[in-house]
N, C-alpha and C. Protein backbone atom coordinates (compact mmCIF):
# COMPACT_ATOMS: atom_id res chain seq x y z
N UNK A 1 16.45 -38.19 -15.66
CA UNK A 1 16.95 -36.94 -15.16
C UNK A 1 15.89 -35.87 -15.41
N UNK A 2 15.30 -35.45 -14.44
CA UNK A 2 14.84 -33.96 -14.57
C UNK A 2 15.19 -32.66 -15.31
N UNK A 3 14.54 -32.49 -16.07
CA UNK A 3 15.40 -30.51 -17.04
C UNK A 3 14.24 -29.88 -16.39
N UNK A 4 15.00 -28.50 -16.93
CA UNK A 4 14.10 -27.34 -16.48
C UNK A 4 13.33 -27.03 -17.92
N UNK A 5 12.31 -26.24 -17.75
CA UNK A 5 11.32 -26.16 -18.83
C UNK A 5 12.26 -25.74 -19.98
N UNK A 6 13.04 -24.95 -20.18
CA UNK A 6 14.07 -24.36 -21.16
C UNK A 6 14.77 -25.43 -21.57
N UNK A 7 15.34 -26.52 -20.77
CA UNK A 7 15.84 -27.57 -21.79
C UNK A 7 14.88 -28.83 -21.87
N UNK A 8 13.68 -28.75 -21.58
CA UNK A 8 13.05 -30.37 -21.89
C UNK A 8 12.68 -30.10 -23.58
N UNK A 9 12.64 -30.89 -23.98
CA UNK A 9 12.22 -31.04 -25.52
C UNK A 9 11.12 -32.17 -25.96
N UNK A 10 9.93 -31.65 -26.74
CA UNK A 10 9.53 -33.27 -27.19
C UNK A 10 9.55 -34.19 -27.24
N UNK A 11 11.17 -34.79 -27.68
CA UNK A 11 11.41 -35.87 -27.97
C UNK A 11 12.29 -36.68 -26.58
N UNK A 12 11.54 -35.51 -25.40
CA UNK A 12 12.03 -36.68 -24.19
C UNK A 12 10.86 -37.57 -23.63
N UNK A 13 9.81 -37.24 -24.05
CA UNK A 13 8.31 -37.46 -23.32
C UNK A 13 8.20 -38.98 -24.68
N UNK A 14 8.53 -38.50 -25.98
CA UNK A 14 8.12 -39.63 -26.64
C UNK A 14 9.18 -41.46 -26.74
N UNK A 15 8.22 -42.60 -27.47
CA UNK A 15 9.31 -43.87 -27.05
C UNK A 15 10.09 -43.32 -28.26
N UNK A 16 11.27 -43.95 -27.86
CA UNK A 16 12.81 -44.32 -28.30
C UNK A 16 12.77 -44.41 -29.88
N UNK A 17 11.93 -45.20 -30.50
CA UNK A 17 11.40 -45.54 -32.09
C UNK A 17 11.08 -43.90 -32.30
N UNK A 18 10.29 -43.63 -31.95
CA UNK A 18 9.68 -41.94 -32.68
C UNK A 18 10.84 -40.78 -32.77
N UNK A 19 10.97 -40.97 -31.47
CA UNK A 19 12.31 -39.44 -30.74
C UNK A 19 13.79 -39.68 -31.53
N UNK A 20 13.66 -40.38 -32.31
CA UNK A 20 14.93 -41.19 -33.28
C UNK A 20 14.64 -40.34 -34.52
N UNK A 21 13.22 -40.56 -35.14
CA UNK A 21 13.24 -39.66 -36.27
C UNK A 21 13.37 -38.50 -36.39
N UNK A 22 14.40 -38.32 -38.11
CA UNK A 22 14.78 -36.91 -37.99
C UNK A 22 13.79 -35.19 -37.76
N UNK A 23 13.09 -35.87 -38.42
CA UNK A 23 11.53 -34.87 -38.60
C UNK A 23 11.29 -34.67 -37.21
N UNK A 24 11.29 -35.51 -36.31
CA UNK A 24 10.49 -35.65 -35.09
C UNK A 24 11.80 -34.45 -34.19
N UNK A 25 13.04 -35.23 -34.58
CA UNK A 25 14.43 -34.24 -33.75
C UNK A 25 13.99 -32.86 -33.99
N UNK A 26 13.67 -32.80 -35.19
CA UNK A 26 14.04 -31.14 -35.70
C UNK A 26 12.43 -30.26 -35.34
N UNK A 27 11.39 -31.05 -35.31
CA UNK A 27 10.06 -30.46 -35.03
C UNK A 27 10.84 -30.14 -33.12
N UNK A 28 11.28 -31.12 -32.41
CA UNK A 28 11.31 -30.34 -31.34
C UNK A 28 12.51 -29.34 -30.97
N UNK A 29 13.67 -29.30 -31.93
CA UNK A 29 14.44 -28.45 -31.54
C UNK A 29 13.68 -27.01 -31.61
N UNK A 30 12.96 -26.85 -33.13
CA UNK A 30 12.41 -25.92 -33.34
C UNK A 30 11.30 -25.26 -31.98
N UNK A 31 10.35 -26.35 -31.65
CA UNK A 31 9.72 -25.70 -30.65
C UNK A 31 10.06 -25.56 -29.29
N UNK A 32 11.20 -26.12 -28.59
CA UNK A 32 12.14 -25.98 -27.89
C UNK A 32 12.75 -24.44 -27.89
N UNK A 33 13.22 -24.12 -28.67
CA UNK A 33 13.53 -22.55 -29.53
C UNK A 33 12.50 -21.75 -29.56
N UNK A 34 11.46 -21.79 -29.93
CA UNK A 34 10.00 -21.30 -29.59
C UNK A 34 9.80 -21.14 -28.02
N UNK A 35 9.82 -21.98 -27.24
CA UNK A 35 9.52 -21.72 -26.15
C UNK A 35 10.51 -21.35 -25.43
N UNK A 36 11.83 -20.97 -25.85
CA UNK A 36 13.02 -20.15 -24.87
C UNK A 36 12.61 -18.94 -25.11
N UNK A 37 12.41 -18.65 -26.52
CA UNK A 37 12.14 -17.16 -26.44
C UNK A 37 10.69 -16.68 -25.93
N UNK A 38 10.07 -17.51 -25.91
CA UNK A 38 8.59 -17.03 -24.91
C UNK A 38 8.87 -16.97 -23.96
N UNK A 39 9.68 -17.78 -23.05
CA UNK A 39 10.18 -17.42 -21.48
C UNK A 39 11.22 -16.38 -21.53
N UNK A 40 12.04 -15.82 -22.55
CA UNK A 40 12.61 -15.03 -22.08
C UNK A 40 11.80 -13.86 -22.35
N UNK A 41 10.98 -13.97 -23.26
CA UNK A 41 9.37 -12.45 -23.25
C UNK A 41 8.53 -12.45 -22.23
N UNK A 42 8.74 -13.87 -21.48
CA UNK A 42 7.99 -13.38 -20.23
C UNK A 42 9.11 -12.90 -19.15
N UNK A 43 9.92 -13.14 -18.84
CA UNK A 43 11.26 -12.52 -18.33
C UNK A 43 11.20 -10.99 -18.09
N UNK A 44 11.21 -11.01 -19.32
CA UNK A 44 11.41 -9.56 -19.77
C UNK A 44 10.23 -8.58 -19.36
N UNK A 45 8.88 -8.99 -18.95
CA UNK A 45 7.82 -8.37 -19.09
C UNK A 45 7.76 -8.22 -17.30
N UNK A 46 8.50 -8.78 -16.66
CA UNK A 46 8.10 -9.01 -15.44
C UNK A 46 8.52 -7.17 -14.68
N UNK A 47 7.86 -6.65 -14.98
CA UNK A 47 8.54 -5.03 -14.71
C UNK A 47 8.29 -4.75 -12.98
N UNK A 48 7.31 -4.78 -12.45
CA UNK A 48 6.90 -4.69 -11.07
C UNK A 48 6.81 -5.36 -10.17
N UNK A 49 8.10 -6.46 -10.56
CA UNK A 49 8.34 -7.37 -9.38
C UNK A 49 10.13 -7.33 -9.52
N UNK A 50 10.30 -6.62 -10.74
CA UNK A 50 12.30 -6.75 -10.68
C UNK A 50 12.37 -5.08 -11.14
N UNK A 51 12.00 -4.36 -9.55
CA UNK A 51 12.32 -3.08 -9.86
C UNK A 51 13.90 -2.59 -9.69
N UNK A 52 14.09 -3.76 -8.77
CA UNK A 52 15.74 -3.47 -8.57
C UNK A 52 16.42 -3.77 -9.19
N UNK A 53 15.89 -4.37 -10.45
CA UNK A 53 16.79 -4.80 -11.58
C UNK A 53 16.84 -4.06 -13.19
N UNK A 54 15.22 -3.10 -12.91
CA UNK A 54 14.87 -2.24 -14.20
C UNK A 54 15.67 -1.38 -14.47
N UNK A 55 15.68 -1.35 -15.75
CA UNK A 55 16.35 -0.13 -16.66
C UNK A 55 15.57 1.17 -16.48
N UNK A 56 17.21 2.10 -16.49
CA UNK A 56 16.56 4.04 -15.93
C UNK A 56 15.11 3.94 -16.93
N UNK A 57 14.95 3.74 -18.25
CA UNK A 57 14.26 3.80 -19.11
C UNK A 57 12.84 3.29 -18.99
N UNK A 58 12.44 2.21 -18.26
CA UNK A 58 11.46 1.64 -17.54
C UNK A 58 10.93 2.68 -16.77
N UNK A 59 12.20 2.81 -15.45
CA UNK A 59 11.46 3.64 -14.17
C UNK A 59 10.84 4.85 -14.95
N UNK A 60 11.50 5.66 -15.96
CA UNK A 60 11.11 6.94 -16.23
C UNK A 60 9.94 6.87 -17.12
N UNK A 61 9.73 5.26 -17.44
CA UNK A 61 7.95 5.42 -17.95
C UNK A 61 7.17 5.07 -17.02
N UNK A 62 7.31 4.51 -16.04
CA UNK A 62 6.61 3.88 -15.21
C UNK A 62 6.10 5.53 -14.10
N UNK A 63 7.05 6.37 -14.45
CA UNK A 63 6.93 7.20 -13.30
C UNK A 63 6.09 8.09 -14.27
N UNK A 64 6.05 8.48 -15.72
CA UNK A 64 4.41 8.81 -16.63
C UNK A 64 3.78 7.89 -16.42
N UNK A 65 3.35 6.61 -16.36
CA UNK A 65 2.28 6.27 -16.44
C UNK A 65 1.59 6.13 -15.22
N UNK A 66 2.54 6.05 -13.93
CA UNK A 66 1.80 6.09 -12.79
C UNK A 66 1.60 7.63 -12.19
N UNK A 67 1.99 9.02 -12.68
CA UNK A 67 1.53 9.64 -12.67
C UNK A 67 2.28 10.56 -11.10
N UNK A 68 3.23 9.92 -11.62
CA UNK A 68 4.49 10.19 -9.89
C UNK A 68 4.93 11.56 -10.21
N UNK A 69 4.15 13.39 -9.89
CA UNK A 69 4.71 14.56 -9.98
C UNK A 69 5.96 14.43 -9.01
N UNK A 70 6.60 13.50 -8.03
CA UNK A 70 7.75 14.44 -7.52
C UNK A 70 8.78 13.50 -8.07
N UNK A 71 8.83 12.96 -9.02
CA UNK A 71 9.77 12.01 -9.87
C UNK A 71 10.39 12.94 -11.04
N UNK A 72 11.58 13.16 -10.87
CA UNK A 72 12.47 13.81 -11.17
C UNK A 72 13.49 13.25 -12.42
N UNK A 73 13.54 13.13 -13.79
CA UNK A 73 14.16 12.57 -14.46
C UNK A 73 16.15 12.87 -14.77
N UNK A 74 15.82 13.98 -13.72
CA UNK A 74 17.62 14.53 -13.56
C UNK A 74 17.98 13.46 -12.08
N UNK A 75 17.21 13.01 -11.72
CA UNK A 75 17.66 12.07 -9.99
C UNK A 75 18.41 10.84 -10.75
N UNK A 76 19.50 10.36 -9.93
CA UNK A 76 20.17 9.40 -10.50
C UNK A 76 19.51 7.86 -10.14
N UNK A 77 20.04 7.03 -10.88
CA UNK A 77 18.73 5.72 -10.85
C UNK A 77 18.52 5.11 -9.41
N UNK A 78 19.34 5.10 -8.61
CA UNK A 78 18.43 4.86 -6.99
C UNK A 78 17.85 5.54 -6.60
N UNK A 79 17.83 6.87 -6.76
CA UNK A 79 16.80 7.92 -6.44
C UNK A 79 15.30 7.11 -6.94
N UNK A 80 16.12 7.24 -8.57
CA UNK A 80 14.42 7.03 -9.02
C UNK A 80 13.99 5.39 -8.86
N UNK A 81 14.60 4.75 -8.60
CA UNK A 81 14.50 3.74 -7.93
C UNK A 81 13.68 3.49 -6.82
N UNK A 82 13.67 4.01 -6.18
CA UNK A 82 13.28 4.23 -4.68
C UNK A 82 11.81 5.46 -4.83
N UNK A 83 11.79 5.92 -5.48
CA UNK A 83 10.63 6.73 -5.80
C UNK A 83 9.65 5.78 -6.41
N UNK A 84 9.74 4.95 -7.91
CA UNK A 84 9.00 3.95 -7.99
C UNK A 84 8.63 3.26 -7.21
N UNK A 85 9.47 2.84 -6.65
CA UNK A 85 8.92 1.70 -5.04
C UNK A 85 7.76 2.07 -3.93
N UNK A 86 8.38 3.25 -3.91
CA UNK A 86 7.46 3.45 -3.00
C UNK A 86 6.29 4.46 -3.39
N UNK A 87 6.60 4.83 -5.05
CA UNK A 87 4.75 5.37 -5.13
C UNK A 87 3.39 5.26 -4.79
N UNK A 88 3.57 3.56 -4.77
CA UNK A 88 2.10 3.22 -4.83
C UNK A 88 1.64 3.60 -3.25
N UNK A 89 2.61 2.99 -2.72
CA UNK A 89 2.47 3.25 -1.02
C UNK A 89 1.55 5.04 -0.79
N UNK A 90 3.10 5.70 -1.49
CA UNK A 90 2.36 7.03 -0.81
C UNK A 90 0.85 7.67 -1.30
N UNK A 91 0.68 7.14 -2.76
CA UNK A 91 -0.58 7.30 -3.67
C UNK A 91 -1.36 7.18 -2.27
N UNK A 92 -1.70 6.12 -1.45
CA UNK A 92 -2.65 5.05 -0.72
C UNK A 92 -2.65 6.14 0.34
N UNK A 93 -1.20 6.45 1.04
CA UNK A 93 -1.35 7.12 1.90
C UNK A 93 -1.48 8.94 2.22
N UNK A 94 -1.88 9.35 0.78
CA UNK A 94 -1.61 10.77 0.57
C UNK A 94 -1.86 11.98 1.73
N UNK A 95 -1.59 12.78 1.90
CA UNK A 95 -1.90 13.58 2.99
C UNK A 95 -1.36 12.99 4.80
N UNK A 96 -0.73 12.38 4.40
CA UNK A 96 -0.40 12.15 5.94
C UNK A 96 1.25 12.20 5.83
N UNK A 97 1.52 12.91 7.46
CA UNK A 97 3.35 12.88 7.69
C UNK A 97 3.65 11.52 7.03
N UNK A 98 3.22 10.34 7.38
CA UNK A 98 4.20 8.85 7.22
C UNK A 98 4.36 9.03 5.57
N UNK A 99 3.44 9.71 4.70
CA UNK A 99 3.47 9.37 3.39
C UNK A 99 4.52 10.44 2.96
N UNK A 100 4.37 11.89 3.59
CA UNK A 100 5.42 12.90 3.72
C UNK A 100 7.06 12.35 3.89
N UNK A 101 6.82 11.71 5.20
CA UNK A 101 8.22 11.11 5.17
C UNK A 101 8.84 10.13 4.76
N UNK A 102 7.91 9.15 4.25
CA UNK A 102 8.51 7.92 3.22
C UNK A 102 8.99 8.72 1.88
N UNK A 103 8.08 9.46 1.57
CA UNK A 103 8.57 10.04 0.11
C UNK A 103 9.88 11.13 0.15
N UNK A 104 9.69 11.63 1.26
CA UNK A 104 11.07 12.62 1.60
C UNK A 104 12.49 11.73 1.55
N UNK A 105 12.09 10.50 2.06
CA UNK A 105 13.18 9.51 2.11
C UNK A 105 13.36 8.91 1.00
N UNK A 106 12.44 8.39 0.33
CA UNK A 106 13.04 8.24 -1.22
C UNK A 106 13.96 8.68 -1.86
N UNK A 107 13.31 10.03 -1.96
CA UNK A 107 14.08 11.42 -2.47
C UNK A 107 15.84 11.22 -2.02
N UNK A 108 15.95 12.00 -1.02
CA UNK A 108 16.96 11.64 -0.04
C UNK A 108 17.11 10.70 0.98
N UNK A 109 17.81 9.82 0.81
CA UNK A 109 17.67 8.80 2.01
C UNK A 109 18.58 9.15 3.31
N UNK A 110 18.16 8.78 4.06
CA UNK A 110 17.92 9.26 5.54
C UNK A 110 17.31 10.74 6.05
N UNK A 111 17.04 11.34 5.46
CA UNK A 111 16.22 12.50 5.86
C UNK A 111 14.71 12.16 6.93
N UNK A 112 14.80 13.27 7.74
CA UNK A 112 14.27 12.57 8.73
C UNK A 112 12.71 14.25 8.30
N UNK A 113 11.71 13.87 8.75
CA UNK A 113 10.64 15.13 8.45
C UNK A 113 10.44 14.56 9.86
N UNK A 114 10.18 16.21 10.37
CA UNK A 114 9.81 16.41 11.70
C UNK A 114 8.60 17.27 11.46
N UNK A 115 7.56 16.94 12.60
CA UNK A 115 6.28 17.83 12.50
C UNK A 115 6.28 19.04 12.93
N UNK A 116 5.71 20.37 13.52
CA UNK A 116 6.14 21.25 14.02
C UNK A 116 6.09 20.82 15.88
N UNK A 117 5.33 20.04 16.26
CA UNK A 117 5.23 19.48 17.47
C UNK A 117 6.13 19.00 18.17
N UNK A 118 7.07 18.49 17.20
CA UNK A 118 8.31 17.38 17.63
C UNK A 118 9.23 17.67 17.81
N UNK A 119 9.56 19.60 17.26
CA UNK A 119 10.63 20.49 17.63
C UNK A 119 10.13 21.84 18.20
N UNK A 120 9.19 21.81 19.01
CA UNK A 120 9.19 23.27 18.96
C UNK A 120 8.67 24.56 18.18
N UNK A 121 8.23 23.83 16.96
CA UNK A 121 8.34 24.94 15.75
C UNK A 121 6.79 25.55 15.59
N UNK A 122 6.32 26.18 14.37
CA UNK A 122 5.10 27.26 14.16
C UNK A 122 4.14 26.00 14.23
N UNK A 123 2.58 25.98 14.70
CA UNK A 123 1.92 25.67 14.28
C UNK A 123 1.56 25.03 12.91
N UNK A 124 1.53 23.68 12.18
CA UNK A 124 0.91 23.82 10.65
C UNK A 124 2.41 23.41 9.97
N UNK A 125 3.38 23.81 10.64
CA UNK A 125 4.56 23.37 9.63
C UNK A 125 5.61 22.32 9.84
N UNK A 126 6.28 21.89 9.20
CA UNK A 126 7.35 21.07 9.12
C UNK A 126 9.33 21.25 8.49
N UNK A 127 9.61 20.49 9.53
CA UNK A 127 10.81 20.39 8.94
C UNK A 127 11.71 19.18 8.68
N UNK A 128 12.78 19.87 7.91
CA UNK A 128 13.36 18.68 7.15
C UNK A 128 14.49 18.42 7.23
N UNK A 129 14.99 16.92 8.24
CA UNK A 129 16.72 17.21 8.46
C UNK A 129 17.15 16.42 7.45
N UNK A 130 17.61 16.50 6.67
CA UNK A 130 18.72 16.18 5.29
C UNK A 130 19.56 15.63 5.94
N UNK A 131 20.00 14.28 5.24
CA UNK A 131 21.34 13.78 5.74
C UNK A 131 22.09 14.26 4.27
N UNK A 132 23.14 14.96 4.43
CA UNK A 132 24.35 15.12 3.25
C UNK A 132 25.76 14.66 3.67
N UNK A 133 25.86 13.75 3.05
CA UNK A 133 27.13 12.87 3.37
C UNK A 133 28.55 13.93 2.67
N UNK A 134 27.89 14.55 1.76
CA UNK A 134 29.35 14.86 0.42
C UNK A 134 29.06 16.03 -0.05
N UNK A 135 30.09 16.93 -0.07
CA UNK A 135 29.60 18.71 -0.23
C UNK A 135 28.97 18.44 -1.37
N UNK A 136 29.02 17.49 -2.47
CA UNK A 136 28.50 17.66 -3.90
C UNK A 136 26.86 17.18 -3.31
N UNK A 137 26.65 16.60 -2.47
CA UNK A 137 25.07 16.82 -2.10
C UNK A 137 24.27 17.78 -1.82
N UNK A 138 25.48 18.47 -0.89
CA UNK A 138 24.96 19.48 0.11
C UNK A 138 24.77 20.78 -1.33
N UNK A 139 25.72 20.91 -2.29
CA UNK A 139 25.76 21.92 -2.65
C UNK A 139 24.60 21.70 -3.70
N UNK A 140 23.93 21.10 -4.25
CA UNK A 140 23.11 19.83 -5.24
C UNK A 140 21.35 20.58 -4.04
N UNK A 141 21.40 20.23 -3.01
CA UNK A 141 20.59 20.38 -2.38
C UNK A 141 20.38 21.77 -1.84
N UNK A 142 20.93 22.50 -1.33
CA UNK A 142 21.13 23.60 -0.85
C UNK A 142 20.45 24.72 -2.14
N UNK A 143 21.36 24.34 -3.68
CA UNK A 143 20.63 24.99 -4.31
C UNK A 143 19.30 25.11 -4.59
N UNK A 144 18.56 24.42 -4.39
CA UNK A 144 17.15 23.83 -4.43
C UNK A 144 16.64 25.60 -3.07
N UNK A 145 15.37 26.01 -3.86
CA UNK A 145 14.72 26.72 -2.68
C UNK A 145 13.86 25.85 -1.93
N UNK A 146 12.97 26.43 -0.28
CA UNK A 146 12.40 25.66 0.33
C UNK A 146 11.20 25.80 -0.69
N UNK A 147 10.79 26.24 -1.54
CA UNK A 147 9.58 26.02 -2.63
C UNK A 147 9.86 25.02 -3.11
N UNK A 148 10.58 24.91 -4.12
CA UNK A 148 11.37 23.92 -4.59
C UNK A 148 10.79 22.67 -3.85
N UNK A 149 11.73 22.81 -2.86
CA UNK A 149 11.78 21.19 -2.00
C UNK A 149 9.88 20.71 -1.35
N UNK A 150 9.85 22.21 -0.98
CA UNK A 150 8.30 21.58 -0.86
C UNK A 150 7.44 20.86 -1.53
N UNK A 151 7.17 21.71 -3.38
CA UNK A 151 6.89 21.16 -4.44
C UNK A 151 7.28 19.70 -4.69
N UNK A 152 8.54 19.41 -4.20
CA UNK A 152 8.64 17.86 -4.50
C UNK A 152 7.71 16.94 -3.84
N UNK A 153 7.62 17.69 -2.35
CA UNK A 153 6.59 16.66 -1.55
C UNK A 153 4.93 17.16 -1.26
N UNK A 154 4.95 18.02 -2.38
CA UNK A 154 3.61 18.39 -2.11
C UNK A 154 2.49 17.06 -2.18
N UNK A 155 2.96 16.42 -3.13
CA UNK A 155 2.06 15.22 -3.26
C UNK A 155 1.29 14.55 -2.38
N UNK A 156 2.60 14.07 -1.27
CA UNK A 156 2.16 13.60 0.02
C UNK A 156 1.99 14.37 1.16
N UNK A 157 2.59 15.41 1.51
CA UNK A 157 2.09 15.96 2.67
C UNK A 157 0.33 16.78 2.44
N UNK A 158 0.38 17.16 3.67
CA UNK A 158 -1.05 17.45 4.19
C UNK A 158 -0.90 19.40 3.48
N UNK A 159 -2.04 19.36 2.43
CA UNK A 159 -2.06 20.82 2.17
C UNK A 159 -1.78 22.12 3.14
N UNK A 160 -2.42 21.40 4.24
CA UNK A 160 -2.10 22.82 5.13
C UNK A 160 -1.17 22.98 5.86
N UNK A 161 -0.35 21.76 5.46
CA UNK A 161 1.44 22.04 6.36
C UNK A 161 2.32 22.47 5.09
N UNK A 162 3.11 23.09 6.05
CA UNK A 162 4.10 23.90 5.32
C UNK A 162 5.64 23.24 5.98
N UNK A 163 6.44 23.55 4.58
CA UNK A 163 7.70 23.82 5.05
C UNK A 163 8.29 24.45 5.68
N UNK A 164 8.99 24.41 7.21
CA UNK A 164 9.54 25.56 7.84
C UNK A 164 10.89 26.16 7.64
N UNK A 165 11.81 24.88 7.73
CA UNK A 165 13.49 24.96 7.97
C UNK A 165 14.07 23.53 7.21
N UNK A 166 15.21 23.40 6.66
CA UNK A 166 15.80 22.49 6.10
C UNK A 166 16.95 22.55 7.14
N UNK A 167 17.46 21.44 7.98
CA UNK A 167 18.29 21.33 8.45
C UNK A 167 19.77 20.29 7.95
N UNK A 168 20.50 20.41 8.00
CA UNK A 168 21.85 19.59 7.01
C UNK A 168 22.29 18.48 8.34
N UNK A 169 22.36 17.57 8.56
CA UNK A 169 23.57 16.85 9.10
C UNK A 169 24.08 15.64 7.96
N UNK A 170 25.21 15.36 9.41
CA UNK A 170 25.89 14.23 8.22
C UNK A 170 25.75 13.10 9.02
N UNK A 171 25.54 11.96 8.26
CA UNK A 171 25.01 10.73 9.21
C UNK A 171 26.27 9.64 9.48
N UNK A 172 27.32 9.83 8.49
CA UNK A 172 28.70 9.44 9.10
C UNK A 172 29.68 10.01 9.48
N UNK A 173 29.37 11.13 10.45
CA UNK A 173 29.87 11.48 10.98
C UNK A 173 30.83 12.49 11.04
N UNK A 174 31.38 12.75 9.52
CA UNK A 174 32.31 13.10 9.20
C UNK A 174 32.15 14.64 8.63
């Protein structure tokens, strides 16, 4: 029968005469035990491949050490969830709308950033339609000034665009 590395032991590989002695039982329970807890320290270490599984406590070091200014330690853990994820991306892509609007979407998901081209609007600036599902968003967001909200995405957008207008809809409808 086949085990998985966590249950094979020493004394399956050796003959029948050896894997009998007690010394021999107890040398492999012991390193058997040794090597669960090394796989579960490697488990445990695996941080940037089980982000959807990390602790708030992780993301909020991960977001000092990678150096993420619009990472917010008051955002609740899918926020910051979704901000880790997609740091590295926007790092790569800094200064451009797509990196503007991936990170806007992090932030808030479904928010849509429009260029000034795409509505009509000033030369140089942008806007931002917010999806707010639940007055406790809207009112959460609303308080925020357009400084404020800019500052969050200053990172990724292009220095010389500006924030124009924050627009509110609701994306179910309701």
């Amino acid at each position: 029968m086949i085990k998985s590395l966590r249950q094979a032991r020493i004394t399956d590989g050796l003959p029948r005469v050896l894997a009998r002695q007690e010394w021999v039982i107890a040398l492999s329970e012991a390193l058997g035990l040794a090597l669960g807890k090394t796989l579960d320290y490697t488990d445990e270490s695996q941080i940037y491949t089980r982000l959807d599984t990390a602790p708030e406590t992780v993301l909020d070091v991960l977001a000092v050490d990678w150096k993420i200014d619009w990472y917010d330690t008051g955002y609740d853990i899918e926020q910051k969830r979704r901000i880790v994820k997609t740091a590295l991306n926007i790092r790569r892509t800094m200064g451009t709308a797509g990196a503007a609007r991936t990170q806007a979407d992090a932030i808030y998901p479904g928010t849509k950033l429009e260029e000034w081209f795409e509505y009509g609007g000033t030369h140089g600036k942008f806007r931002l339609r917010v999806n707010i599902t639940t007055v406790e968003e809207r009112q959460k967001f609303a308080a925020m000034t357009i400084a404020e909200i800019e500052r969050r995405l200053a990172a990724a957008k292009r220095f010389s665009a500006h924030l124009e207008e924050v627009e509110y809809y609701d994306a179910g409808g309701t």
